[in-house]
N, C-alpha and C. Protein backbone atom coordinates (compact mmCIF):
# COMPACT_ATOMS: atom_id res chain seq x y z
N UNK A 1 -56.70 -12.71 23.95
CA UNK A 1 -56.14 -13.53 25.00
C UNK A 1 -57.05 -13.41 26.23
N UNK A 2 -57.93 -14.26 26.80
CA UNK A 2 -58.33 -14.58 27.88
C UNK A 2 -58.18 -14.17 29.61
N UNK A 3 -56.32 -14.45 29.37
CA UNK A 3 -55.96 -14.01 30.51
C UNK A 3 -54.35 -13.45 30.19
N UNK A 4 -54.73 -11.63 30.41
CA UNK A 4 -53.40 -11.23 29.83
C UNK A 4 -52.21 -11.65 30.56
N UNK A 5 -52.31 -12.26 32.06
CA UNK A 5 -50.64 -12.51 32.73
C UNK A 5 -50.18 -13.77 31.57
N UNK A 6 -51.19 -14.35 30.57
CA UNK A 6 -50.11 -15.52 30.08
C UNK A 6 -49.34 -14.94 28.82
N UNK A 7 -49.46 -13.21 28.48
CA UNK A 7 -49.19 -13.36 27.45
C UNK A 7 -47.33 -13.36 27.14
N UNK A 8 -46.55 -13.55 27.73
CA UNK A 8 -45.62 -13.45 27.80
C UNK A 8 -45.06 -15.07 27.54
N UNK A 9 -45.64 -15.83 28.17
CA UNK A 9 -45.33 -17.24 28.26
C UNK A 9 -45.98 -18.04 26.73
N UNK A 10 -47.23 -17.40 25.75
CA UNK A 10 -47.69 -17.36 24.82
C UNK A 10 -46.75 -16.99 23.88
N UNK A 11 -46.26 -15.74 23.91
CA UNK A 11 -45.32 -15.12 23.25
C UNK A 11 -44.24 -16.06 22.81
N UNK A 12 -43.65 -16.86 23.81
CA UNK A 12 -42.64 -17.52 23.98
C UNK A 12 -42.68 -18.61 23.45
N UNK A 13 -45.00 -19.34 23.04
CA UNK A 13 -44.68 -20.44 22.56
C UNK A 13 -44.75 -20.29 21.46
N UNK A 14 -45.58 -19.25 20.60
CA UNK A 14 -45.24 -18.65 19.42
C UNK A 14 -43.68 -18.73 18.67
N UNK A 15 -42.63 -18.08 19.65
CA UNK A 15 -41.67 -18.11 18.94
C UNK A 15 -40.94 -19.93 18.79
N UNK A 16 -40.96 -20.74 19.69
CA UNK A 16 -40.58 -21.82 19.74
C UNK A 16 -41.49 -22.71 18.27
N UNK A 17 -42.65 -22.26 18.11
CA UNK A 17 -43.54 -22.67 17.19
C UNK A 17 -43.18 -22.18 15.97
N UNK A 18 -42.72 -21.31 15.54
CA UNK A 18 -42.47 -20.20 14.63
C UNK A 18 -40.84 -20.89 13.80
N UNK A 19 -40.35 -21.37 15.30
CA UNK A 19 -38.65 -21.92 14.35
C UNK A 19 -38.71 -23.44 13.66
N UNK A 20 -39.47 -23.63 13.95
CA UNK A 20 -39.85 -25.48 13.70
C UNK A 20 -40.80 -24.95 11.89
N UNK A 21 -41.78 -23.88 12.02
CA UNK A 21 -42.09 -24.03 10.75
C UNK A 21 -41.65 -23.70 9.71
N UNK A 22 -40.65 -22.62 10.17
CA UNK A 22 -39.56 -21.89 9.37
C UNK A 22 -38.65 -23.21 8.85
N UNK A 23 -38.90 -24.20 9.83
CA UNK A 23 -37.76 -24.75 8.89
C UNK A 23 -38.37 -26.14 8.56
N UNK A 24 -39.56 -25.93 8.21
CA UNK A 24 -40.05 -26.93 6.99
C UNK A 24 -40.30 -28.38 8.02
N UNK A 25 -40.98 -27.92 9.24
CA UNK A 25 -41.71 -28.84 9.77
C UNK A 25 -43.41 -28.81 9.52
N UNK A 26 -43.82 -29.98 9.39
CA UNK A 26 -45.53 -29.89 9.88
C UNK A 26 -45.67 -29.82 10.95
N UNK A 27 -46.41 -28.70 11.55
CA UNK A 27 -46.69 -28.30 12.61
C UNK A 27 -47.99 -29.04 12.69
N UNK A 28 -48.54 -29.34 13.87
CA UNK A 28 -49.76 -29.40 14.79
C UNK A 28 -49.72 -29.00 16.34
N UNK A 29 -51.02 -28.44 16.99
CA UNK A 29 -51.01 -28.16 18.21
C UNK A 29 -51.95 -29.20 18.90
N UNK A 30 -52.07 -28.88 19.76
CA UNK A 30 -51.99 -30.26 20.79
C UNK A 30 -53.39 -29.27 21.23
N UNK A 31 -54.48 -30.36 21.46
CA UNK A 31 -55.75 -30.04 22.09
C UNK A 31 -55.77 -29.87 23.48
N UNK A 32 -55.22 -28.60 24.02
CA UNK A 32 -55.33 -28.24 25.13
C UNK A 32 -56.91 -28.16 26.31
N UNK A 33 -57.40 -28.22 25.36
CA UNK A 33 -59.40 -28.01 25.90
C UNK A 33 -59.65 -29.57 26.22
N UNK A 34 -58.42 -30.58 25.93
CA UNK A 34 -59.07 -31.91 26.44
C UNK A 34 -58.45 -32.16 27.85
N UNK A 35 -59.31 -32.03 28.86
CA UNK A 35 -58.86 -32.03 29.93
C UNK A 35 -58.06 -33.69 30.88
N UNK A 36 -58.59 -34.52 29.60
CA UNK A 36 -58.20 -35.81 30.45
C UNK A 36 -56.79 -36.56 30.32
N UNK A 37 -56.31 -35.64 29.92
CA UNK A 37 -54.71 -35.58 29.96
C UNK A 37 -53.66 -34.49 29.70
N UNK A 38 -52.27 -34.81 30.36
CA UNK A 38 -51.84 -33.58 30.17
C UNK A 38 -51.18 -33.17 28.66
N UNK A 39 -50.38 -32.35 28.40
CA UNK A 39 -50.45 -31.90 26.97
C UNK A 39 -49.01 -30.95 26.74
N UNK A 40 -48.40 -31.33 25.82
CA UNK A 40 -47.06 -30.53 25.02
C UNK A 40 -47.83 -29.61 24.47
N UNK A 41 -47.17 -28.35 24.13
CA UNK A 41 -47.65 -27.10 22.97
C UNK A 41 -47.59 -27.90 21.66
N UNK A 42 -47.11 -28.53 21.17
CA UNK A 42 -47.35 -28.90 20.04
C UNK A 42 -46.62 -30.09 19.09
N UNK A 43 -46.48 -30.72 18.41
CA UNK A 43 -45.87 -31.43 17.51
C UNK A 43 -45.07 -30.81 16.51
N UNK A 44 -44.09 -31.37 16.34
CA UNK A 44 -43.77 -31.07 14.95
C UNK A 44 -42.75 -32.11 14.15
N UNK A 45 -43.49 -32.28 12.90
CA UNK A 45 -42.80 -33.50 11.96
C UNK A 45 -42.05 -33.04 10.87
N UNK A 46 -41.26 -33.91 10.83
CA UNK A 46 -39.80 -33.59 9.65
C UNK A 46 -40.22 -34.42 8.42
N UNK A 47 -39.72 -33.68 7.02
CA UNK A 47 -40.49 -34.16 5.90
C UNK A 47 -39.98 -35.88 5.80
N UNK A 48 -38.96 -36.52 6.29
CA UNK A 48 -39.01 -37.31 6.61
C UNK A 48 -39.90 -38.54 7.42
N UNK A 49 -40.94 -38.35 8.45
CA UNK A 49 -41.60 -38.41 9.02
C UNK A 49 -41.33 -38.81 10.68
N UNK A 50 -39.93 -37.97 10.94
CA UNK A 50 -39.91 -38.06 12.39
C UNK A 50 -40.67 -36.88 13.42
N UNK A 51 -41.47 -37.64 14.21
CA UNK A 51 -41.97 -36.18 15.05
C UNK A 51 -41.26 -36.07 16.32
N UNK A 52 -41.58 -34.64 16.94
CA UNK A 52 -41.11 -34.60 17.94
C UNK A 52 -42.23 -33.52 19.03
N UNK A 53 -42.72 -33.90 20.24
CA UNK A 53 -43.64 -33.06 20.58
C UNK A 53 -42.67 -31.71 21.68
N UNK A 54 -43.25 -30.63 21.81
CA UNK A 54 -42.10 -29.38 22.00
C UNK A 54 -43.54 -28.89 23.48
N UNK A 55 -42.66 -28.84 24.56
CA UNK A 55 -43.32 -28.47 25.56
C UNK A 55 -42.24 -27.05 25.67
N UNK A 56 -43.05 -26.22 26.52
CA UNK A 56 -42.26 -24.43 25.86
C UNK A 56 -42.41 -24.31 27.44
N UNK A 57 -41.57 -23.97 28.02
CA UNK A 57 -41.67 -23.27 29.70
C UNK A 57 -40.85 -21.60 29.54
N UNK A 58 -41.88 -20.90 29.96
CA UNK A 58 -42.09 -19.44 29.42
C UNK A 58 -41.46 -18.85 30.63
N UNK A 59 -41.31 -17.53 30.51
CA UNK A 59 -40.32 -17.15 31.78
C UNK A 59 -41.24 -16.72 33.05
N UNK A 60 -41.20 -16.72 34.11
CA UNK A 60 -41.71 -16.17 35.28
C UNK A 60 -40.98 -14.92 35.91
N UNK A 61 -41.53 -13.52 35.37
CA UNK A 61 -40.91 -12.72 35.73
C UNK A 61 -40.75 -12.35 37.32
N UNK A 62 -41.92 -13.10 37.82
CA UNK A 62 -42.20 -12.85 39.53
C UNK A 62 -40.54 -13.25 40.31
N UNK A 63 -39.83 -14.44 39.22
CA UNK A 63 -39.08 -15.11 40.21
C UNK A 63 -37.57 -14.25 39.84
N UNK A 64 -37.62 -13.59 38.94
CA UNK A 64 -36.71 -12.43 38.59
C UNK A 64 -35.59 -11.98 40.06
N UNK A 65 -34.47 -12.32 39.79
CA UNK A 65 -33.25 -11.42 41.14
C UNK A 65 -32.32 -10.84 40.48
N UNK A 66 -32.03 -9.83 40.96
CA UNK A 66 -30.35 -9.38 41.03
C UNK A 66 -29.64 -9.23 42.07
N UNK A 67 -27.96 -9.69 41.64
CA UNK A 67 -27.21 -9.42 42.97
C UNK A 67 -27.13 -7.81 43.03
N UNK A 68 -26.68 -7.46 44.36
CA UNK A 68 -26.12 -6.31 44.66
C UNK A 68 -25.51 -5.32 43.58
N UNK A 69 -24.65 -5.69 43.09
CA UNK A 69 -23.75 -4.77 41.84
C UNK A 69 -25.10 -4.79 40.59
N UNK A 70 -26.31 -5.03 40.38
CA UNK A 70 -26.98 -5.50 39.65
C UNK A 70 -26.93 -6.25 38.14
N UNK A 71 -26.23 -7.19 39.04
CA UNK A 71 -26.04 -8.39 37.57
C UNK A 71 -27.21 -9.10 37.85
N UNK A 72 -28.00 -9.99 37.17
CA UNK A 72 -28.43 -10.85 37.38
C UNK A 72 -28.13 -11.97 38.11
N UNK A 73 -28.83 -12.35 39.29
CA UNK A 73 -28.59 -14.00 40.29
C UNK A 73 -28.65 -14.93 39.07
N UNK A 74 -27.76 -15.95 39.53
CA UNK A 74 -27.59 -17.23 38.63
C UNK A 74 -27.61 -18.10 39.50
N UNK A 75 -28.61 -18.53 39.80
CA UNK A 75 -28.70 -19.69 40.67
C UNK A 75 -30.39 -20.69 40.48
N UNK A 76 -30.62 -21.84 41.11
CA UNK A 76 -31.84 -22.81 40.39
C UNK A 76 -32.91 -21.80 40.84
N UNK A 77 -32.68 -21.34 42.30
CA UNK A 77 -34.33 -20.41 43.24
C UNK A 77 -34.35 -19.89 41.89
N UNK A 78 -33.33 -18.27 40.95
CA UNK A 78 -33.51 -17.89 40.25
C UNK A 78 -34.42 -18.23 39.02
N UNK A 79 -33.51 -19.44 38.59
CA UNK A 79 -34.02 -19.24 37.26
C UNK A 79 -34.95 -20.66 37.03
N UNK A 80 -35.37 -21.10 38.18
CA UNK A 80 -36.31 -22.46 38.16
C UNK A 80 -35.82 -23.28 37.16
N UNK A 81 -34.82 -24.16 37.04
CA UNK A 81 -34.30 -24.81 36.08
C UNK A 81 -34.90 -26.31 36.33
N UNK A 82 -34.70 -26.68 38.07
CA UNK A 82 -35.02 -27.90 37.88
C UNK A 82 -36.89 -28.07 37.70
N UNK A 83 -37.71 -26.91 38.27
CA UNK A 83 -38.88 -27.02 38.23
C UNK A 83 -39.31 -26.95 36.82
N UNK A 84 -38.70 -25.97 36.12
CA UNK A 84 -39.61 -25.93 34.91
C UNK A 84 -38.76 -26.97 33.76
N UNK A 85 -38.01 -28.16 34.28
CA UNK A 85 -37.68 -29.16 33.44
C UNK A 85 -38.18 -30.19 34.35
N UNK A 86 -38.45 -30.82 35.20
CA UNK A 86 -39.47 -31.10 35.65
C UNK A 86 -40.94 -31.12 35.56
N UNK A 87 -41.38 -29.93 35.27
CA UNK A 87 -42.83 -30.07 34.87
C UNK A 87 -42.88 -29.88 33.65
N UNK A 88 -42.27 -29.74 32.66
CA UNK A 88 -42.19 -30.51 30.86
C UNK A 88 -42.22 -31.91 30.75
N UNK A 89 -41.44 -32.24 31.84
CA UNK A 89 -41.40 -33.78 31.60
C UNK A 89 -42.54 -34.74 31.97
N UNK A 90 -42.88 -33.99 33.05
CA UNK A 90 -44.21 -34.79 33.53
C UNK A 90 -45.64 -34.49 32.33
N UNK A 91 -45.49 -33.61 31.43
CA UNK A 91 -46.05 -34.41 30.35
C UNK A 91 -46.51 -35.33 29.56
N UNK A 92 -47.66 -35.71 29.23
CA UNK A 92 -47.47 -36.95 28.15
C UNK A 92 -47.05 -36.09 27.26
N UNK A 93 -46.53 -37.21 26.25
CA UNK A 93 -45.82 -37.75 24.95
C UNK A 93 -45.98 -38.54 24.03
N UNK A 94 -46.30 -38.48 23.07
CA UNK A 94 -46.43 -39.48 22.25
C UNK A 94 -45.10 -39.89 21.96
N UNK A 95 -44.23 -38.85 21.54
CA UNK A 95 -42.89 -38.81 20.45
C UNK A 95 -41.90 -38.47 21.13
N UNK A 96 -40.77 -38.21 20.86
CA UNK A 96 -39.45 -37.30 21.23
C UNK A 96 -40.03 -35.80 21.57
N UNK A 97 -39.22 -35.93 22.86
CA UNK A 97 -39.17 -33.93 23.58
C UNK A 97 -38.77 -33.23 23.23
N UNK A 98 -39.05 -31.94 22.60
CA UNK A 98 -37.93 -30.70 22.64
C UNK A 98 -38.51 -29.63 23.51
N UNK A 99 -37.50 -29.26 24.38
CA UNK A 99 -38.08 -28.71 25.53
C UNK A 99 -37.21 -27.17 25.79
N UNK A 100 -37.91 -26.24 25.97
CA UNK A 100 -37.43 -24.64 25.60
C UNK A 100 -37.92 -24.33 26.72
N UNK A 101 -36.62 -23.78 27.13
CA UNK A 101 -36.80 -23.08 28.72
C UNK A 101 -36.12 -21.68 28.62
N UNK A 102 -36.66 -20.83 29.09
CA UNK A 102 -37.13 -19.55 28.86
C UNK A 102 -36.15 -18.71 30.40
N UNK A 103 -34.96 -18.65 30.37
CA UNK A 103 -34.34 -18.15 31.72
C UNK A 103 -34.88 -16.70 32.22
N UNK A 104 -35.19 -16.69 31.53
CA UNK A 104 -36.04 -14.61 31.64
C UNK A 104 -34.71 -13.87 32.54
N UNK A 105 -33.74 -13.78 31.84
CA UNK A 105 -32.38 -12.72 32.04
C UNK A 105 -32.16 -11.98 31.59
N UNK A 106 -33.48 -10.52 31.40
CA UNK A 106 -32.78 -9.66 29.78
C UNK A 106 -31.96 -8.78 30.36
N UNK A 107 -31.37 -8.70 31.78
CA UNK A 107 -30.03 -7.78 31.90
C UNK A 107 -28.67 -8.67 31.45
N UNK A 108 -28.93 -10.05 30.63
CA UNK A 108 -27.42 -10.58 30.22
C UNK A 108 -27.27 -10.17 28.67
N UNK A 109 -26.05 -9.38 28.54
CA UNK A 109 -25.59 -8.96 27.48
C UNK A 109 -23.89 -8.49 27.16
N UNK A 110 -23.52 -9.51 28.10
CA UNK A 110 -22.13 -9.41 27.97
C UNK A 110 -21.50 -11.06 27.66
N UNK A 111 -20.46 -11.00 27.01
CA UNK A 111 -19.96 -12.75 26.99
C UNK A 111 -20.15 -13.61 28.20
N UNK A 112 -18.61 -12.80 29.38
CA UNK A 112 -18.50 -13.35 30.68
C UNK A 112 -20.29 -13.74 31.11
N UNK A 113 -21.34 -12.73 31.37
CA UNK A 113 -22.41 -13.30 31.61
C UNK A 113 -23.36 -14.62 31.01
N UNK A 114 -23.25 -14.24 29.90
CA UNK A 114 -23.70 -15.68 29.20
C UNK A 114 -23.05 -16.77 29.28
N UNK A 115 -21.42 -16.93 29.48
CA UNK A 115 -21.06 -18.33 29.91
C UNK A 115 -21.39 -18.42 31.39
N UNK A 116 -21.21 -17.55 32.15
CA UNK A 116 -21.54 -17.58 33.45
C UNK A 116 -23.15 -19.31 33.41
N UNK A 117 -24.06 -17.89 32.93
CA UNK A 117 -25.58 -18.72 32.66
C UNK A 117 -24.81 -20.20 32.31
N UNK A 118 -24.41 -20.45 31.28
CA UNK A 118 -24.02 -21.63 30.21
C UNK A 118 -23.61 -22.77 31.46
N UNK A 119 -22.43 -22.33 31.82
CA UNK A 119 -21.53 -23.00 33.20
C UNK A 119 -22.44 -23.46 34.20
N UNK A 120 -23.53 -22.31 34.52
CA UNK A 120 -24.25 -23.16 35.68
C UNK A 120 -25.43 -24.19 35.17
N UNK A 121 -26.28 -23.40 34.49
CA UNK A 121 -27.50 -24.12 33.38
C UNK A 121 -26.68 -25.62 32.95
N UNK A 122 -26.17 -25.75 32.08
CA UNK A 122 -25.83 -26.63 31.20
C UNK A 122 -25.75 -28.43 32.05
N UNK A 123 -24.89 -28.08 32.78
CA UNK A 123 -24.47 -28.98 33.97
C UNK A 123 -25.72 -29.30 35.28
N UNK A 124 -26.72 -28.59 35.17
CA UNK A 124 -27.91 -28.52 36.62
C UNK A 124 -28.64 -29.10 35.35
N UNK A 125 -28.94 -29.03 34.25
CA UNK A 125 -30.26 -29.80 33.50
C UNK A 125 -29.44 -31.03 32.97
N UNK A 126 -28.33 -31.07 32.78
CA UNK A 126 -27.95 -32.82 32.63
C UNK A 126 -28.19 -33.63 33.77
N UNK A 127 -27.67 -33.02 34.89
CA UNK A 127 -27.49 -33.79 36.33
C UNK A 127 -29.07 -33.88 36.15
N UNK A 128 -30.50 -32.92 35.95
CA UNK A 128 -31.50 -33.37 36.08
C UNK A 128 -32.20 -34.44 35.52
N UNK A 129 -31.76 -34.56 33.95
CA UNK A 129 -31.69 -35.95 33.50
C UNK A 129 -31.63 -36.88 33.29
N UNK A 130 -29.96 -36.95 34.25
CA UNK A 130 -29.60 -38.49 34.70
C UNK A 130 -30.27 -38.73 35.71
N UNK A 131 -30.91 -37.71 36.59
CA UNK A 131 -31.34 -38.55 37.94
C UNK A 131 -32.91 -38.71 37.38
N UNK A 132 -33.71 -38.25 36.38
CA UNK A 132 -34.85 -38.66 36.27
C UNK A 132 -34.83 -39.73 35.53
N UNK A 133 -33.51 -40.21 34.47
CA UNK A 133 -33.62 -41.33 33.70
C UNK A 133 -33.23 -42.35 34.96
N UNK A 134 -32.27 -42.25 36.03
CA UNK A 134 -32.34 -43.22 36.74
C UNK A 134 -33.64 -43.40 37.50
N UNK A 135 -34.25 -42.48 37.79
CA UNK A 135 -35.67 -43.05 38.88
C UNK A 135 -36.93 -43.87 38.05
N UNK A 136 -36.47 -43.76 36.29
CA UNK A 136 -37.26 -44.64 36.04
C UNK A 136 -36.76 -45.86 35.46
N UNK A 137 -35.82 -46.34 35.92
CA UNK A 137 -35.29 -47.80 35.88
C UNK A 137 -35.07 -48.12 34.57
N UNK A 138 -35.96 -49.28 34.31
CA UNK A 138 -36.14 -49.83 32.89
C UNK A 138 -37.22 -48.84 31.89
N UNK A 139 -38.27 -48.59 32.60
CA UNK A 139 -39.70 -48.31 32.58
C UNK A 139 -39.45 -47.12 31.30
N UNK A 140 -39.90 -47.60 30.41
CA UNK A 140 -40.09 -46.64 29.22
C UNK A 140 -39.16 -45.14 29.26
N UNK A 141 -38.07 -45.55 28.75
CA UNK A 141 -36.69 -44.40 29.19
C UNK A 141 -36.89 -43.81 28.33
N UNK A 142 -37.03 -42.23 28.10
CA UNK A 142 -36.52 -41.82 26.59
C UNK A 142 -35.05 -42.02 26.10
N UNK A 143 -34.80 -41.40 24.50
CA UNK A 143 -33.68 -41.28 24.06
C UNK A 143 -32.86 -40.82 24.81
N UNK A 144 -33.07 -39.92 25.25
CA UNK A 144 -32.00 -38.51 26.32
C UNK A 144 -31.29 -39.71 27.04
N UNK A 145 -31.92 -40.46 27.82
CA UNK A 145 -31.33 -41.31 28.57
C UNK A 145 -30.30 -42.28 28.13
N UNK A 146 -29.97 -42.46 26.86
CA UNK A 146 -29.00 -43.33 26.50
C UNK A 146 -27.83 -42.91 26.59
């Protein structure tokens, strides 16, 4: 690895890469060394022949909080929800998105905490959706948007 701060975010596209072949996709990766456009981690096609390209947003441990009692903060500063679905999207695409976002929370290990995450997450990346499928009008909408 080149530059060890990515290996964590690598790690992460590995595993996102790893579940798609496990389950009997053709994988391809996306020529990152071509600089004249931007680029998903990779493709992957169903023996059927639907593809879908998979942009992986890896965790940023820098942006890491806890509250006081030391639970983990659940909030967007935290866990960059709208930025790092935001900059997946601004991707090209050939195909359909699957997009893996990486909350980097390994102090959640209780139920109440994980719906906690669920409750706030779930509802902040739809609302991000609808407002990016509305700002592009007509103009080449994806699926998500229907």
């Amino acid at each position: 690895m080149k530059n060890p701060d990515h290996f964590w975010g690598a790690l992460y596209e590995t595993y996102a890469f790893a579940l798609f072949a496990l389950a009997g996709f053709e994988m391809e990766l996306e020529d990152e060394s071509d600089g004249s456009n931007t680029h998903c981690e990779f493709t992957a096609r169903s023996k059927q022949g639907r593809a879908y390209v998979h942009r992986v947003q890896g965790p940023q441990q820098s942006n890491r909080a806890d509250n006081e009692d030391g639970s983990p903060r659940i909030d967007d500063e935290t866990l960059g929800l709208s930025k790092k679905l935001k900059d997946a999207l601004s991707k090209s695409a050939q195909h359909e998105r699957v997009v893996f976002i990486d909350l980097d929370l390994p102090n959640i290990t209780r139920l109440d905490q994980i719906e906690a995450v669920a409750n706030f997450a779930v509802p902040k990346l739809r609302g991000s959706l609808r407002a990016r499928c509305r700002s592009m009008g007509n103009r080449h909408r994806p699926s998500t948007c229907s």
